[in-house]
N, C-alpha and C. Protein backbone atom coordinates (compact mmCIF):
# COMPACT_ATOMS: atom_id res chain seq x y z
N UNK A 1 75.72 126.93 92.52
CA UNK A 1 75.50 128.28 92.03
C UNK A 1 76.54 129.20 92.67
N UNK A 2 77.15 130.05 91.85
CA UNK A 2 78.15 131.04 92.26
C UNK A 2 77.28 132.77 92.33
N UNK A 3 77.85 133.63 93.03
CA UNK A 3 77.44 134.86 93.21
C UNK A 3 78.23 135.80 92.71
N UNK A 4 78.03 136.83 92.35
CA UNK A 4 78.44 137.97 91.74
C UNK A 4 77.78 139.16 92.02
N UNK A 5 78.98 140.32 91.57
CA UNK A 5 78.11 141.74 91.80
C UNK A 5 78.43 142.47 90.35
N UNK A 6 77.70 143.52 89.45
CA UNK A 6 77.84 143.78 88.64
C UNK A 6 77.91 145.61 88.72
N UNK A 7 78.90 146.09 88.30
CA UNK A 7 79.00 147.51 88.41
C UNK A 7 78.14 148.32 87.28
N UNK A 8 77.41 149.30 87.73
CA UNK A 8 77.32 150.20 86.02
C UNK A 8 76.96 151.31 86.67
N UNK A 9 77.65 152.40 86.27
CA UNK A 9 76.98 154.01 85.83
C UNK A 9 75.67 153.63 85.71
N UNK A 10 75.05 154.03 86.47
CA UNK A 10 72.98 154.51 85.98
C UNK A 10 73.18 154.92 84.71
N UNK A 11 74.21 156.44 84.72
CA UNK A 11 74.29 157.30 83.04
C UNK A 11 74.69 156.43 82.33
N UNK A 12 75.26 155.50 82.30
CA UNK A 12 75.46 154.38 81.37
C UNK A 12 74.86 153.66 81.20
N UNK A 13 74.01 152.70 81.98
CA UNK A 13 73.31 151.39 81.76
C UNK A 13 72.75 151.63 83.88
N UNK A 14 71.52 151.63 83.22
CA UNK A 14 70.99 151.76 84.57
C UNK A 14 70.21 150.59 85.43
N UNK A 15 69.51 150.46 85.80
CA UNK A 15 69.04 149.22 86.33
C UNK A 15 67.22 149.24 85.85
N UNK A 16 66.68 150.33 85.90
CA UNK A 16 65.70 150.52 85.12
C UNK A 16 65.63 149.97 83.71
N UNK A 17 66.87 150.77 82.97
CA UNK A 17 67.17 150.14 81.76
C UNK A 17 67.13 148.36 81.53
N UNK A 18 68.03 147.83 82.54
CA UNK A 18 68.42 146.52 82.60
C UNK A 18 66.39 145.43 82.85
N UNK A 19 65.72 146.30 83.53
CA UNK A 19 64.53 145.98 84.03
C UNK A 19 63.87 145.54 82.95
N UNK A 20 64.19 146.79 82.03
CA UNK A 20 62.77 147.03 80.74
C UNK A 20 63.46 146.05 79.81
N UNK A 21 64.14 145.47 79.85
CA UNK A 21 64.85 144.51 79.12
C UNK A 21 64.51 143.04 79.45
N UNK A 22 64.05 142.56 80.58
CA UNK A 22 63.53 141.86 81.00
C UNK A 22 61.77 141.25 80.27
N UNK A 23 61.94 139.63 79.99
CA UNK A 23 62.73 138.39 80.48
C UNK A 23 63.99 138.59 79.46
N UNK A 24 64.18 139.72 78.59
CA UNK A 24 65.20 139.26 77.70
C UNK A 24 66.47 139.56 78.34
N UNK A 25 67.43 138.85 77.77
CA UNK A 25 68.86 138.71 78.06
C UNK A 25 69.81 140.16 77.62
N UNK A 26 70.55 140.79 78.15
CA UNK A 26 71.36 141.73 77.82
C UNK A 26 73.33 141.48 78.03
N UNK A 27 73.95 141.95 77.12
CA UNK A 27 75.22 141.60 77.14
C UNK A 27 75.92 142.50 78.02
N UNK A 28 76.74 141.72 78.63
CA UNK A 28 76.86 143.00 79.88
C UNK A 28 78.89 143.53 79.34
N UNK A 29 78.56 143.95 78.59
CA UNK A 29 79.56 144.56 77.21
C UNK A 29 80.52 145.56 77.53
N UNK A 30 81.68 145.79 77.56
CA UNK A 30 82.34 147.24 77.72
C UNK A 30 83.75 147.31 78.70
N UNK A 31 83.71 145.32 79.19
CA UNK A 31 84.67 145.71 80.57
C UNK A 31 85.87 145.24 80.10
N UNK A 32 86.88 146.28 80.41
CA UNK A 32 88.41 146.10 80.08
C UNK A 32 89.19 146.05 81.52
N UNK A 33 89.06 145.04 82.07
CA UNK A 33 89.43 145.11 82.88
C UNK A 33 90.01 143.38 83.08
N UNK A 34 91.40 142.83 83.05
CA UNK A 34 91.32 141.93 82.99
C UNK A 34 90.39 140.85 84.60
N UNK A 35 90.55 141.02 85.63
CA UNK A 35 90.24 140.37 86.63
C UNK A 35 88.81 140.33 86.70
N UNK A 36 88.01 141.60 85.92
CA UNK A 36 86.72 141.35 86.00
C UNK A 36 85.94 140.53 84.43
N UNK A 37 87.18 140.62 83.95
CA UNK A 37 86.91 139.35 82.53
C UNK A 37 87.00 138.17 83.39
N UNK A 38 88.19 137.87 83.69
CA UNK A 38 88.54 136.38 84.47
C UNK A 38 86.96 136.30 84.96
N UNK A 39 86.60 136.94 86.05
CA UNK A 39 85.71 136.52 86.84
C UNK A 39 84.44 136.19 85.48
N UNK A 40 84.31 136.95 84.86
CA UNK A 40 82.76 136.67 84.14
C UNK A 40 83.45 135.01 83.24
N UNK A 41 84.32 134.68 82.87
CA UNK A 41 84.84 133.49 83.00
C UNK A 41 83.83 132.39 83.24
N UNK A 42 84.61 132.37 84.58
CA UNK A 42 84.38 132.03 85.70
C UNK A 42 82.69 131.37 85.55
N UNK A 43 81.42 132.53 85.05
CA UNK A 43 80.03 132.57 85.61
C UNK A 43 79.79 130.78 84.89
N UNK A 44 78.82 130.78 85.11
CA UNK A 44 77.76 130.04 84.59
C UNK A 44 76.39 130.10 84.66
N UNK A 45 75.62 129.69 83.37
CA UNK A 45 74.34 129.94 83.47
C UNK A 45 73.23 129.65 84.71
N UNK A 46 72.85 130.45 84.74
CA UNK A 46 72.18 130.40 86.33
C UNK A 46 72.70 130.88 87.48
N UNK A 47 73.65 131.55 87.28
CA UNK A 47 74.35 132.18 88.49
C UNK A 47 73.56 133.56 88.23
N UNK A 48 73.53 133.80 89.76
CA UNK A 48 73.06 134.85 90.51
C UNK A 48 73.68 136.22 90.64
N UNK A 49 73.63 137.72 90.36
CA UNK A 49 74.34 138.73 90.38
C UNK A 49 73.47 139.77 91.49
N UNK A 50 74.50 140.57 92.39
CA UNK A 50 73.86 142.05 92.41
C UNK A 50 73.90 142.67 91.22
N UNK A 51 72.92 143.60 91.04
CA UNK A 51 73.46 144.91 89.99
C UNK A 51 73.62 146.21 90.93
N UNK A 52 74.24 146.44 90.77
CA UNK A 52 75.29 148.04 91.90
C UNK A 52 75.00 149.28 90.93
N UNK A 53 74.48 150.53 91.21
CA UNK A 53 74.65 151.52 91.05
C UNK A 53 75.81 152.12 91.18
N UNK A 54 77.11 152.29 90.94
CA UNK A 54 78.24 153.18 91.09
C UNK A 54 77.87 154.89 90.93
N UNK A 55 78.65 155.45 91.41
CA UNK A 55 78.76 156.69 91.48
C UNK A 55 78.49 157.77 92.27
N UNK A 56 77.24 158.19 92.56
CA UNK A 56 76.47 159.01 93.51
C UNK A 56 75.86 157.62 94.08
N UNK A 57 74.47 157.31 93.65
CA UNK A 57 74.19 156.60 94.21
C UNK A 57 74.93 155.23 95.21
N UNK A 58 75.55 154.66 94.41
CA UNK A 58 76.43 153.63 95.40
C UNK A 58 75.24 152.82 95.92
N UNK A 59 74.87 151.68 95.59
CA UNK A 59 73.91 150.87 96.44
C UNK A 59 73.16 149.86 95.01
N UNK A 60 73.48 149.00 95.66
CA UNK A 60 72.86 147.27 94.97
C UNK A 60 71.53 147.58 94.73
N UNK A 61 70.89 147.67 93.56
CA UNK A 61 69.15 147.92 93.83
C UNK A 61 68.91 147.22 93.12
N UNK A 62 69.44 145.76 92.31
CA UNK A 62 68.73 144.68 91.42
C UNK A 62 69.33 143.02 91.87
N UNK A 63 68.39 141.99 91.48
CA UNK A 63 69.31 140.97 91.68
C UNK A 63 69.08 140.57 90.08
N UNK A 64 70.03 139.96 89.29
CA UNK A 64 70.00 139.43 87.78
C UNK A 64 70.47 137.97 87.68
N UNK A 65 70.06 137.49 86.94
CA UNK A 65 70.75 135.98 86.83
C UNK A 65 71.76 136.14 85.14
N UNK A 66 72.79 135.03 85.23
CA UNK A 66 73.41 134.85 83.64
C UNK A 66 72.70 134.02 83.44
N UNK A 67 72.52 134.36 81.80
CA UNK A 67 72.08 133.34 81.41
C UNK A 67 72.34 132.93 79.73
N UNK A 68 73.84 133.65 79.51
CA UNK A 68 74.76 133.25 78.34
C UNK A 68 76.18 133.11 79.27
N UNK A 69 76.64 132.06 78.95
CA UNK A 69 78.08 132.46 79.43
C UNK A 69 79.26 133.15 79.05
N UNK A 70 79.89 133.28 79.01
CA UNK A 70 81.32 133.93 78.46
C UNK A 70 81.58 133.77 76.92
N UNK A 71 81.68 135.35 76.17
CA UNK A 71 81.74 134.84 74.71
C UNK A 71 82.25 136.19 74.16
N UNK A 72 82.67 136.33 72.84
CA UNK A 72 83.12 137.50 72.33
C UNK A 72 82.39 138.81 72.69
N UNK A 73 82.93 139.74 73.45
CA UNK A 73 82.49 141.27 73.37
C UNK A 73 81.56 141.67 71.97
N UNK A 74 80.70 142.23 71.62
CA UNK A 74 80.64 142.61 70.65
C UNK A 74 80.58 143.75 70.34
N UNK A 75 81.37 144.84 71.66
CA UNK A 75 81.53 146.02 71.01
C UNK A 75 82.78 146.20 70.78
N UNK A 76 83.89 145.12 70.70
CA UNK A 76 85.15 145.49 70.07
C UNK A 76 85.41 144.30 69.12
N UNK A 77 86.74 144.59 68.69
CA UNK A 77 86.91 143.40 67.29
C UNK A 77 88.20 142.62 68.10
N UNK A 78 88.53 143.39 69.36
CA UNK A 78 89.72 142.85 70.34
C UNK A 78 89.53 141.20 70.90
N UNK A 79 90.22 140.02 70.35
CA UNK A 79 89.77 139.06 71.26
C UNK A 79 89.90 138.88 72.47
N UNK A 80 91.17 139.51 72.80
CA UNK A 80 91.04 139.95 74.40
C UNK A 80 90.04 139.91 75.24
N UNK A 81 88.93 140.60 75.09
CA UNK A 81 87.74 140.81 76.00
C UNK A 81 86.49 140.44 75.68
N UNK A 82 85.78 139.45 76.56
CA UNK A 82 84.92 138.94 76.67
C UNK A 82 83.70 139.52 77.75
N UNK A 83 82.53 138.66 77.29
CA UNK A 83 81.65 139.34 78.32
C UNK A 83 80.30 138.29 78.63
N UNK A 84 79.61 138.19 79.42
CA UNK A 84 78.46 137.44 79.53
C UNK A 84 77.29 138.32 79.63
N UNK A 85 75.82 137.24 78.80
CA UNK A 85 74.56 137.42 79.16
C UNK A 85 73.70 137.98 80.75
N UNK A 86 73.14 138.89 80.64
CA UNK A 86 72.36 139.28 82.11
C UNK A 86 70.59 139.42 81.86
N UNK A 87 70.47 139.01 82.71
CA UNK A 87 69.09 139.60 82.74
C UNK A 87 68.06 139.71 83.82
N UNK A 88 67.47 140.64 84.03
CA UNK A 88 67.09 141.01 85.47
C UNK A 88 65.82 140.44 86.29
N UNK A 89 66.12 139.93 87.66
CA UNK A 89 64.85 138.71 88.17
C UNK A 89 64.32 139.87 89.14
N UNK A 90 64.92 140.42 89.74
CA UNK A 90 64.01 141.73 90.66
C UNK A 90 64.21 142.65 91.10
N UNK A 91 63.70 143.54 91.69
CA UNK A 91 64.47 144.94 92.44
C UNK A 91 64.87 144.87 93.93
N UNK A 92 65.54 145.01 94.16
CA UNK A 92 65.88 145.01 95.47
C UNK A 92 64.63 145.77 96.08
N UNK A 93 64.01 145.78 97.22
CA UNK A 93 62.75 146.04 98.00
C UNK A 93 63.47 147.26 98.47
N UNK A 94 64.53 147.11 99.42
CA UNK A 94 65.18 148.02 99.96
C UNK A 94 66.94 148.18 99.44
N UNK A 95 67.07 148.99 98.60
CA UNK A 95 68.72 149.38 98.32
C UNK A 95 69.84 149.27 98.98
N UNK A 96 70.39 148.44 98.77
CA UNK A 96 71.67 148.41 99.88
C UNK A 96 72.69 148.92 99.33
N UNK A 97 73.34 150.10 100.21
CA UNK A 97 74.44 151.19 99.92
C UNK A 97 75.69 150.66 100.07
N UNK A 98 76.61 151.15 100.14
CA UNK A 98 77.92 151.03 100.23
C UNK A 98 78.25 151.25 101.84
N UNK A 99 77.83 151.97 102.11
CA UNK A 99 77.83 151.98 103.61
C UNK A 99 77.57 151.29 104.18
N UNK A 100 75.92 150.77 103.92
CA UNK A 100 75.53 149.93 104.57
C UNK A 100 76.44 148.96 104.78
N UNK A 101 76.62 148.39 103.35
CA UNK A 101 77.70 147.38 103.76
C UNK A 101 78.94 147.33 104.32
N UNK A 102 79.39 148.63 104.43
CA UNK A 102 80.94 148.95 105.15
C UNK A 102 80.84 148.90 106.68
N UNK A 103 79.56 149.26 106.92
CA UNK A 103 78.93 149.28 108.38
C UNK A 103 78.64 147.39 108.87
N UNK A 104 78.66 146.85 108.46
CA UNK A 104 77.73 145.74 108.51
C UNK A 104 78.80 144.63 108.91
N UNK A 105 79.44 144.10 110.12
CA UNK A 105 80.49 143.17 110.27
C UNK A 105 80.53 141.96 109.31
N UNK A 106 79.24 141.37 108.65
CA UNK A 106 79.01 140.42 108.06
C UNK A 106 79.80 139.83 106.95
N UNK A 107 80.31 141.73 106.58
CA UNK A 107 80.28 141.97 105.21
C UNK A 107 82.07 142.52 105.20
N UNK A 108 82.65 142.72 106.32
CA UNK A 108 83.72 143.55 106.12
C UNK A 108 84.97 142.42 105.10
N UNK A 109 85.20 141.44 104.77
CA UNK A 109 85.66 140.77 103.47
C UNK A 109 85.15 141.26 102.28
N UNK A 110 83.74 141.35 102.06
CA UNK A 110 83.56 141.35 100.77
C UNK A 110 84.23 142.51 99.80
N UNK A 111 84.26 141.60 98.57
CA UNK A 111 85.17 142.95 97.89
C UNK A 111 84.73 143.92 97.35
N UNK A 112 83.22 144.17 97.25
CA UNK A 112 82.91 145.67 97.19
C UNK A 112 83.34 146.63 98.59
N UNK A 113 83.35 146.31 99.61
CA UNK A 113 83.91 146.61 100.73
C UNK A 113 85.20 147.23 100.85
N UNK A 114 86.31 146.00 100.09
CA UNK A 114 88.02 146.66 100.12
C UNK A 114 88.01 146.79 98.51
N UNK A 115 87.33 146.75 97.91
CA UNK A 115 87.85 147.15 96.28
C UNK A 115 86.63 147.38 95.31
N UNK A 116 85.92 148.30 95.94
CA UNK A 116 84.88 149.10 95.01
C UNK A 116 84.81 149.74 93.55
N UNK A 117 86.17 149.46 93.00
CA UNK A 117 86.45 149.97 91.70
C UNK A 117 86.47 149.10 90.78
N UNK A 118 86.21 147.36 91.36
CA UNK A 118 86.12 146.55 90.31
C UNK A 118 84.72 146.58 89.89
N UNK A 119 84.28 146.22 88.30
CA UNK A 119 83.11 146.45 87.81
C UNK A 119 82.48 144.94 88.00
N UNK A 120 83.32 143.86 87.57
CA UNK A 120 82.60 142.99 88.04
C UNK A 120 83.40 142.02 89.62
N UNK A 121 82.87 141.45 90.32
CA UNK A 121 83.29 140.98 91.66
C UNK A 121 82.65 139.58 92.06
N UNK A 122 83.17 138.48 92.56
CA UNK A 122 82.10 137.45 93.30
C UNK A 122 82.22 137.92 94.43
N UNK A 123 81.08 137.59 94.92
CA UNK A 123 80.41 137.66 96.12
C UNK A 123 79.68 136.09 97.00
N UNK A 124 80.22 135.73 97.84
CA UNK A 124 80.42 134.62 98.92
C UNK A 124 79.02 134.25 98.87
N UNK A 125 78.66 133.44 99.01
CA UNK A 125 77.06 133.26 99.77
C UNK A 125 77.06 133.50 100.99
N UNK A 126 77.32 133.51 102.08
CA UNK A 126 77.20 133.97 102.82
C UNK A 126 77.33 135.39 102.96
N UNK A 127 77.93 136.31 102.19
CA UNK A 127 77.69 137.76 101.71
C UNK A 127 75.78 137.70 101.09
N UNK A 128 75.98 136.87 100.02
CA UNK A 128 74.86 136.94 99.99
C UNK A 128 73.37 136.95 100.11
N UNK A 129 73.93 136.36 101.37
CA UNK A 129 72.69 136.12 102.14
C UNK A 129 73.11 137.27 102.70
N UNK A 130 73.52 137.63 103.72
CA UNK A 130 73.37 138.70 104.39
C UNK A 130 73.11 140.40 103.85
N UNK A 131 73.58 140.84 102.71
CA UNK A 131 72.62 141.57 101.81
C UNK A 131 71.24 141.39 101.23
N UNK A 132 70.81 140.30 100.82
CA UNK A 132 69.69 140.24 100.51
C UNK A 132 68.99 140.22 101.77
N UNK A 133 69.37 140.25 103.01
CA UNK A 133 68.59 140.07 104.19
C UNK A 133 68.57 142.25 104.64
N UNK A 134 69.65 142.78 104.34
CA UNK A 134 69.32 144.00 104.23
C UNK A 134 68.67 144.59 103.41
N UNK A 135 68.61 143.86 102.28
CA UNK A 135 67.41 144.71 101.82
C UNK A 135 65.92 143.95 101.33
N UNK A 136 65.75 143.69 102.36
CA UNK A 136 64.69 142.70 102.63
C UNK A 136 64.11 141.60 101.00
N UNK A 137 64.75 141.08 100.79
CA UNK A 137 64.72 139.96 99.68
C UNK A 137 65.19 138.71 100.07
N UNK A 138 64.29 138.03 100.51
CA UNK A 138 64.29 136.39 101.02
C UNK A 138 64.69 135.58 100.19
N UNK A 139 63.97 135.87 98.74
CA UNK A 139 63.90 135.37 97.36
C UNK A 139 65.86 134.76 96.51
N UNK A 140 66.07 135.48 96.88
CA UNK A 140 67.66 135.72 96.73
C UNK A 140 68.60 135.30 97.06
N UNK A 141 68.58 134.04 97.88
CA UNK A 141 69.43 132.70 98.39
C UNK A 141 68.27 131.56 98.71
């Protein structure tokens, strides 16, 4: 199993939103970004994601699993960009910020850490354990 973190605007696609969508699957649609295409690539079904609040908030408050892999966007007609299935397994108990993690030696590699502007990112298991241990979710490795 591989790890990931997933970016979104709340005002865009929030994690509530992503919740009420749940057990169903949602396309996680919109990213032009080539390195965070590569990475959704990359996923496979059953891999594990943060979902990240960007913006004000700043802080991981979902964990989601894939569970389509990599396939045509369907909000453009561009073949260029692709996107994968999400869908959400729980809330984080306690939110883990951006700080937190900037604060946190565990964590000073990870690339929300040195490159917070990518929307989508993997994340180490051993990152991942150590976030899900800040915000108290055992469940999550």
């Amino acid at each position: 199993m591989q790890y990931w973190l997933f970016k979104s605007e709340p005002s865009t696609w929030s994690w509530q939103q992503q919740l009420a969508k749940a057990p169903e699957c949602e396309e996680w649609d919109g990213v032009r970004n080539y390195q965070a295409r590569n990475y959704m690539r990359q996923m496979k079904t059953g891999d594990r994601g943060f979902f990240y609040h960007s913006q004000k908030e700043k802080a991981i408050v979902g964990i989601v699993e894939v569970c389509v892999e990599a396939h045509p966007d369907s909000t453009t007609d561009d073949p260029r960009w692709e996107c994968v299935d999400i869908r959400a397994i729980q809330s984080m108990p306690d939110p883990v910020t951006l700080a937190m993690c900037k604060q946190d030696p565990r964590l000073k590699d990870m690339v929300l850490v040195n490159n917070s502007r990518l929307s989508v990112q993997p994340v180490r298991p051993d990152e991942w354990k150590a976030v899900c241990e800040l915000g108290g979710c055992n469940t999550g490795y």
